[in-house]
C-alpha atoms as a PDB file:
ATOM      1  CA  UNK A   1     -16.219 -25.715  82.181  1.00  0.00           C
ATOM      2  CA  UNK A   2     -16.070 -25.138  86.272  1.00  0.00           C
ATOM      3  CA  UNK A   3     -18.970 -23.959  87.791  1.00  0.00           C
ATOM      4  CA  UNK A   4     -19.475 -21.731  91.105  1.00  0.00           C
ATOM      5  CA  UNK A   5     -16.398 -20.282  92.771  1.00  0.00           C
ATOM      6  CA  UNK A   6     -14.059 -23.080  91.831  1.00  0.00           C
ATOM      7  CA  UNK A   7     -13.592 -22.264  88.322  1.00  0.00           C
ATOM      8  CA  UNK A   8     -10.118 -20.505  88.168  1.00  0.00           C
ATOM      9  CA  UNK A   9     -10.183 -19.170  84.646  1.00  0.00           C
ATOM     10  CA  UNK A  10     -13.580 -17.089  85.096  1.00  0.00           C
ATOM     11  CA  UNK A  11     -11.878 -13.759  86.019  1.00  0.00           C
ATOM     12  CA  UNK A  12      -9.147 -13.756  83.521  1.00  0.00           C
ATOM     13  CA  UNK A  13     -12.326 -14.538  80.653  1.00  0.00           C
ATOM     14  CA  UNK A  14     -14.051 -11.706  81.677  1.00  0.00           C
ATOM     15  CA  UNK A  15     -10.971  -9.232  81.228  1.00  0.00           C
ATOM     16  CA  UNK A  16     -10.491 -10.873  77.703  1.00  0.00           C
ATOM     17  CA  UNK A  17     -13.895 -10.850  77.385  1.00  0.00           C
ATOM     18  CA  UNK A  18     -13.926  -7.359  78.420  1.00  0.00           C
ATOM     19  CA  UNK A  19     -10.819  -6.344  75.890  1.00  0.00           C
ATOM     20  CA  UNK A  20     -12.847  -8.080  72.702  1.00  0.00           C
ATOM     21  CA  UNK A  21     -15.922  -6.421  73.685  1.00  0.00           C
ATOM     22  CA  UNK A  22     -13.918  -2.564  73.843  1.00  0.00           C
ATOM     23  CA  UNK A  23     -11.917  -3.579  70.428  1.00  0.00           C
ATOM     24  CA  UNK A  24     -15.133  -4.380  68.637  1.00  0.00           C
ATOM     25  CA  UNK A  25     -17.636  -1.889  70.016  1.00  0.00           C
ATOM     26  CA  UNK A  26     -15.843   0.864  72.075  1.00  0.00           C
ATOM     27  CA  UNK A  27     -15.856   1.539  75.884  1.00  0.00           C
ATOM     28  CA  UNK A  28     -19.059   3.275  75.311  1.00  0.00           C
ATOM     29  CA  UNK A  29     -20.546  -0.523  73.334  1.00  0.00           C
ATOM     30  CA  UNK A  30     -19.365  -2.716  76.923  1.00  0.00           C
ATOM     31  CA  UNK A  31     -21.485  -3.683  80.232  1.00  0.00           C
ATOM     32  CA  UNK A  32     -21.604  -5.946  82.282  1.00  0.00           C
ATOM     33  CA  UNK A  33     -23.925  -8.195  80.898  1.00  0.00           C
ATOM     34  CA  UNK A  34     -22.461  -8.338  77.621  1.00  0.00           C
ATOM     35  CA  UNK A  35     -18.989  -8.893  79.055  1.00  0.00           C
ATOM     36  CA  UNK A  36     -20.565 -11.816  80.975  1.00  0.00           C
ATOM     37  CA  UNK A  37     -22.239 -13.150  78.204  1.00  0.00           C
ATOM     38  CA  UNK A  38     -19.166 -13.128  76.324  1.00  0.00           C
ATOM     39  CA  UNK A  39     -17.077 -14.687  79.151  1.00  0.00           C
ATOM     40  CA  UNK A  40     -19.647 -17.391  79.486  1.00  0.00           C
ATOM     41  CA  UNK A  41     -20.257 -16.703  83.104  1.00  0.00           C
ATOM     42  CA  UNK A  42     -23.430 -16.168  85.259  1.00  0.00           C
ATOM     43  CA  UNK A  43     -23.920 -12.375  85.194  1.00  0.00           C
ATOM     44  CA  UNK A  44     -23.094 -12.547  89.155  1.00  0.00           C
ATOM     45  CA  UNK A  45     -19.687 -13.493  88.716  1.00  0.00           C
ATOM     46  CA  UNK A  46     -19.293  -9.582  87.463  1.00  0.00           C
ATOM     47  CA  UNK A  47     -20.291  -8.324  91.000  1.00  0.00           C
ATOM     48  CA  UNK A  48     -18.371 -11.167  92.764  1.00  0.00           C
ATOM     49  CA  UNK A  49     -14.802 -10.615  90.755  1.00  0.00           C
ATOM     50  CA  UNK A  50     -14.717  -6.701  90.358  1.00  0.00           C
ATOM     51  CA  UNK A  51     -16.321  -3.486  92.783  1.00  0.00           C
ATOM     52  CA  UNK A  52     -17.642  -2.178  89.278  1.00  0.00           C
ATOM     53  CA  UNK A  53     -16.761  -1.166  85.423  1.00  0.00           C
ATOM     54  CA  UNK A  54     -14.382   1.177  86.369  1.00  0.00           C
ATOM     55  CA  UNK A  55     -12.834  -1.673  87.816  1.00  0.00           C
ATOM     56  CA  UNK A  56     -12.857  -4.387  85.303  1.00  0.00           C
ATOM     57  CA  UNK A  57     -12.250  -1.242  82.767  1.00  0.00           C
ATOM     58  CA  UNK A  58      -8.613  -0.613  84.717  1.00  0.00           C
ATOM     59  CA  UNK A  59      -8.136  -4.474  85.219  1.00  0.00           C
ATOM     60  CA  UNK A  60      -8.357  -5.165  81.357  1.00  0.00           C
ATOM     61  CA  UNK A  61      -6.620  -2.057  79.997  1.00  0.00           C
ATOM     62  CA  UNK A  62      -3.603  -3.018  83.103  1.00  0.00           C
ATOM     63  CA  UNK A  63      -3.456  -6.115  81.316  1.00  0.00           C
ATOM     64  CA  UNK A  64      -3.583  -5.018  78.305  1.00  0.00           C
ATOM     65  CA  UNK A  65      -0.782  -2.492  78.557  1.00  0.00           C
ATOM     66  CA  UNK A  66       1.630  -5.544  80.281  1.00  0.00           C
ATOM     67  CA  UNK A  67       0.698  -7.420  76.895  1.00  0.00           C
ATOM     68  CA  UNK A  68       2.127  -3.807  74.826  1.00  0.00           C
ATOM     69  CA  UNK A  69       5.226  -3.381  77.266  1.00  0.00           C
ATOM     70  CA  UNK A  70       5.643  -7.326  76.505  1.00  0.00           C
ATOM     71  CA  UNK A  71       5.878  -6.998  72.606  1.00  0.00           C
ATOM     72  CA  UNK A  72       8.449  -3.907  73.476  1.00  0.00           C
ATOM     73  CA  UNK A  73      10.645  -6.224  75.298  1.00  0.00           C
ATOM     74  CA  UNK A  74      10.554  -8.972  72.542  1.00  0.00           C
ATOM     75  CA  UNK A  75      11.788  -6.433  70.106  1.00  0.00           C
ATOM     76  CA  UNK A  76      14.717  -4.530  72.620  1.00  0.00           C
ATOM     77  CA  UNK A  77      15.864  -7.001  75.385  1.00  0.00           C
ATOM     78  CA  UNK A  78      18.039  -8.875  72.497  1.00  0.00           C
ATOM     79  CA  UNK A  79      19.672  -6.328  70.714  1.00  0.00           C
ATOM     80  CA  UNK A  80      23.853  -5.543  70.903  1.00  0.00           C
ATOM     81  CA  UNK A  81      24.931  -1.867  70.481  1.00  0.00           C
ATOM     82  CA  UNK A  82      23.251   0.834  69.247  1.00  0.00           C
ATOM     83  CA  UNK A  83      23.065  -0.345  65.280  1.00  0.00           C
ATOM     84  CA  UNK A  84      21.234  -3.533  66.139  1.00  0.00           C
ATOM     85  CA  UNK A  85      19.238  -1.291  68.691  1.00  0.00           C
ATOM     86  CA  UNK A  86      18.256   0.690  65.843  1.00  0.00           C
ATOM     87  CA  UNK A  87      16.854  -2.250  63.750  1.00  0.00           C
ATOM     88  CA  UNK A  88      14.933  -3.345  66.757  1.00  0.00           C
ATOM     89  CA  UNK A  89      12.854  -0.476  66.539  1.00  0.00           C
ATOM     90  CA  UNK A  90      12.472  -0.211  63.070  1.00  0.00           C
ATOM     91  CA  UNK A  91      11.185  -3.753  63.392  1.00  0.00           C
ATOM     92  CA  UNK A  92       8.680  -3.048  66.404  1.00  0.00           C
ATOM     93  CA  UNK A  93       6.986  -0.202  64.804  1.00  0.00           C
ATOM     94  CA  UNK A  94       6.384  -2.677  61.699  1.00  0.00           C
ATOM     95  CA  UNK A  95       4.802  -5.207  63.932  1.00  0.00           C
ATOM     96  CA  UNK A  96       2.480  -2.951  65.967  1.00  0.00           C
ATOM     97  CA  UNK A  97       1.592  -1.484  62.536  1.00  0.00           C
ATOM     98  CA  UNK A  98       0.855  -4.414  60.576  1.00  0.00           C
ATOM     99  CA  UNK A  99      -0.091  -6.328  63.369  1.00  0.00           C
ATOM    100  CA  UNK A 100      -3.586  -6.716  65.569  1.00  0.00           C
ATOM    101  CA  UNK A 101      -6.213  -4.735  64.236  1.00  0.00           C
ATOM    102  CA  UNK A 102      -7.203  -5.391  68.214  1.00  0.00           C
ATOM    103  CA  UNK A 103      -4.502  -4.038  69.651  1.00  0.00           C
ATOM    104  CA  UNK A 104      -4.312  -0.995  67.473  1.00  0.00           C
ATOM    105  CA  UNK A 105      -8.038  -0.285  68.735  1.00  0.00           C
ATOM    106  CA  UNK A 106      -7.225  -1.660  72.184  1.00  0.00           C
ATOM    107  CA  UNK A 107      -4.607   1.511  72.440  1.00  0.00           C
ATOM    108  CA  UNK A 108      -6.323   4.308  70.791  1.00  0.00           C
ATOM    109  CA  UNK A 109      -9.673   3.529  73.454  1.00  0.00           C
ATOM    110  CA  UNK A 110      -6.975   3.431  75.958  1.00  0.00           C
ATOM    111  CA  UNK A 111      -5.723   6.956  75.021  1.00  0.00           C
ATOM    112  CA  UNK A 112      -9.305   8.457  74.969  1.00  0.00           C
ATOM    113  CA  UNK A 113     -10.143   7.538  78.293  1.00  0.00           C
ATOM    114  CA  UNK A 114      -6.742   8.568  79.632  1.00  0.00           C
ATOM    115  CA  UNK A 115      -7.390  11.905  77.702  1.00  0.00           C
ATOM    116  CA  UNK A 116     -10.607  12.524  79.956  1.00  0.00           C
ATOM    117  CA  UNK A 117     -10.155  10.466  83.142  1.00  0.00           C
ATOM    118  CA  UNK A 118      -7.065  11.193  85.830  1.00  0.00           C
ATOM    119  CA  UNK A 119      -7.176   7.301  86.613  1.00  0.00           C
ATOM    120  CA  UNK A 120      -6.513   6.123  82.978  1.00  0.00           C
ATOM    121  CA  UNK A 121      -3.700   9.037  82.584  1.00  0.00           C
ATOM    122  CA  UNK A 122      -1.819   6.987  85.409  1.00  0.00           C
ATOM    123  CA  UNK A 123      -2.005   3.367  83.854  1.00  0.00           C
ATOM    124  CA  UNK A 124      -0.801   5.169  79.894  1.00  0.00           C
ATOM    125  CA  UNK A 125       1.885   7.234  82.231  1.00  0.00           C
ATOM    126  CA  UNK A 126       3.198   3.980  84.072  1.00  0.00           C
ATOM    127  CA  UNK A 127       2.865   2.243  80.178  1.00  0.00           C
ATOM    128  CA  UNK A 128       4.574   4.974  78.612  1.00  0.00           C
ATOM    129  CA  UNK A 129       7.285   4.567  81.260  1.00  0.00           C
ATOM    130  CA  UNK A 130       7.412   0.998  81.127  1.00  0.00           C
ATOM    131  CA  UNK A 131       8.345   1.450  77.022  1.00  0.00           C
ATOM    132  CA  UNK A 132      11.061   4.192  77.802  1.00  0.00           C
ATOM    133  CA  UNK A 133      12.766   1.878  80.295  1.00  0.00           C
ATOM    134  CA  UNK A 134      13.396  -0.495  77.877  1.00  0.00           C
ATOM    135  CA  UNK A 135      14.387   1.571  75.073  1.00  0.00           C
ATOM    136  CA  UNK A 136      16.750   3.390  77.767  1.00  0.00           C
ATOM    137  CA  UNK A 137      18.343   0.003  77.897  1.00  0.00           C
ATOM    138  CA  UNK A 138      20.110   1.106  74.491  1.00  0.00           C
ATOM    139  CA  UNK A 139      19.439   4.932  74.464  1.00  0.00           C
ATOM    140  CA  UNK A 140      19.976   7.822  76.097  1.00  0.00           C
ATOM    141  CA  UNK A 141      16.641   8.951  78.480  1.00  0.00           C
ATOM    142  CA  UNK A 142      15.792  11.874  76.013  1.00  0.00           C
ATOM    143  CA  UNK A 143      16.294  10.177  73.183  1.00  0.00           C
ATOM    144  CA  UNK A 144      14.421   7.146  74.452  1.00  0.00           C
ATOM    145  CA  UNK A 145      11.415   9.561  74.965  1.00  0.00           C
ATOM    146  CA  UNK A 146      12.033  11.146  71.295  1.00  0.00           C
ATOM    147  CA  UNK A 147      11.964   7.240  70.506  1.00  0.00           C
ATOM    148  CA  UNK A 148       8.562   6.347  72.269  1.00  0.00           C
ATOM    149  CA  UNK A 149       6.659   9.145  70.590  1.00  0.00           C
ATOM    150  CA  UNK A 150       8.237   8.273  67.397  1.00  0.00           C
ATOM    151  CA  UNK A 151       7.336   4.654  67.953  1.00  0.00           C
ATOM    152  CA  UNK A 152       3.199   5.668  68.680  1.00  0.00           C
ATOM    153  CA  UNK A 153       3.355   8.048  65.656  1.00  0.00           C
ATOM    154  CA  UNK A 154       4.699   5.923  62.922  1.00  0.00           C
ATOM    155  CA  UNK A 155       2.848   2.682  64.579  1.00  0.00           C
ATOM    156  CA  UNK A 156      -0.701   4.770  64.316  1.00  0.00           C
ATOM    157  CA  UNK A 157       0.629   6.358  60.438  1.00  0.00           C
ATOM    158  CA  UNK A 158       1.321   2.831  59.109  1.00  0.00           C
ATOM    159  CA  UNK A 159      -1.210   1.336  60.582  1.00  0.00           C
ATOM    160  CA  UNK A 160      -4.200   3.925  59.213  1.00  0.00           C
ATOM    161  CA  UNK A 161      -2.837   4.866  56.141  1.00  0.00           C
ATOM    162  CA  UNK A 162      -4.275   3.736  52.750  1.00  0.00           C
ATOM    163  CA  UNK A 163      -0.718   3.707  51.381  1.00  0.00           C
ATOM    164  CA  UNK A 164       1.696   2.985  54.809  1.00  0.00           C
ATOM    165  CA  UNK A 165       5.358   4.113  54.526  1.00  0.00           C
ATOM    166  CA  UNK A 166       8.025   2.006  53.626  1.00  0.00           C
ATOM    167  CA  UNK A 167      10.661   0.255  56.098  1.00  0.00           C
ATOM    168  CA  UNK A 168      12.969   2.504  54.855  1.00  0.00           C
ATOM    169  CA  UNK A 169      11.298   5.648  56.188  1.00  0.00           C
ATOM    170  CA  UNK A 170      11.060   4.101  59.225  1.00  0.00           C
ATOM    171  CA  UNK A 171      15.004   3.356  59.867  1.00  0.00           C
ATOM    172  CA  UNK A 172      15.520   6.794  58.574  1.00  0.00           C
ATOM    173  CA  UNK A 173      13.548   8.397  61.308  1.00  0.00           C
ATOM    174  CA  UNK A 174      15.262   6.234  64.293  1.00  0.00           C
ATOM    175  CA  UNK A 175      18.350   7.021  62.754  1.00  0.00           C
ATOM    176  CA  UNK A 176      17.893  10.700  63.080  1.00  0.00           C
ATOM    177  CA  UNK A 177      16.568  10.426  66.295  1.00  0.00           C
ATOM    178  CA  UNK A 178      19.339   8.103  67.713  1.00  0.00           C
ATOM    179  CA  UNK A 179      22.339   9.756  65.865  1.00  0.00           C
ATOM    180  CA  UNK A 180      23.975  12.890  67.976  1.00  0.00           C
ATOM    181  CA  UNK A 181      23.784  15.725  65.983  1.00  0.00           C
ATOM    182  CA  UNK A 182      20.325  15.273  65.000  1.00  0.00           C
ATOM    183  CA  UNK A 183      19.536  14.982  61.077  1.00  0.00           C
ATOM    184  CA  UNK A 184      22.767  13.360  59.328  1.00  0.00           C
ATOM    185  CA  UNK A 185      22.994  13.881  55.257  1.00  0.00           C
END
């Protein structure tokens, strides 16, 4: 491993250090010392890379929400008309449900910050934005909104649930939100 300054890699290890440390103890569990531990850099390179926590805190959860709006794209930059759109989504709330336990965490200590702290609200508003844009690639803008919430909700059900809802659910729900008219019989 680089030593000093000339080691490249040390910032970007102490933002995934910084994520780990968050999914497995909370915000409230992280500092600087155990991020730097973690990282397997000199507790100085905390000072030297970042003005503070609230910095590294906004760093890792930035790069964390590109990593969210990444999966999002995987599932709805393919898809061709509006049935295949459909299936897209059904699929991405299946993987962010049964998918990293870290990620599930990751977004829920994202949320509770942005619930008390005006600086967080911004980075889940420019997320939440980033999600709708691509969904608006196949949906209308309310209904790509409808879609987004729907998308968190189920995600968070399956995910916690002792006995998570089948796919079938799922596609029923983005049906009804994506078919005009509302609820179809």
């Amino acid at each position: 491993m680089a030593t000093g300054h000339t080691d490249p890699q040390r910032r970007e290890r102490i933002l995934t250090a910084t994520l780990d440390l968050i999914a497995e103890e909370g915000v409230a569990g992280v500092s600087h010392r155990k991020i730097a531990t973690r990282a397997g850099v000199p507790l100085g390179s905390m000072t030297y890379h970042f003005g503070g926590m609230e910095e590294v805190l906004r760093e890792a959860f930035g790069r964390f929400a590109d990593h969210i709006v990444g999966v999002f794209d995987a599932y709805l930059a393919a898809p061709e008309g509006p049935e295949q759109a459909r299936e897209a989504v059904t699929d991405l709330v299946h993987a962010l449900s049964e998918g990293s336990r870290r990620d599930l965490v990751l977004t829920q200590e994202l949320y509770t910050l942005a619930a008390r702290q005006p600086a967080y609200r911004e980075l889940t508003d420019a997320w939440m934005r980033r999600s709708r844009d691509h969904l608006e690639k196949h949906f209308a803008p309310d209904t790509a909104r409808q879609l987004d919430a729907l998308i968190e909700g189920l995600t968070l059900h399956r995910a916690l649930s002792r006995e998570p809802h089948e796919r079938a659910l799922t596609a029923e729900a983005v049906r009804r939100i994506t078919t005009a008219g509302g609820v179809s019989r």
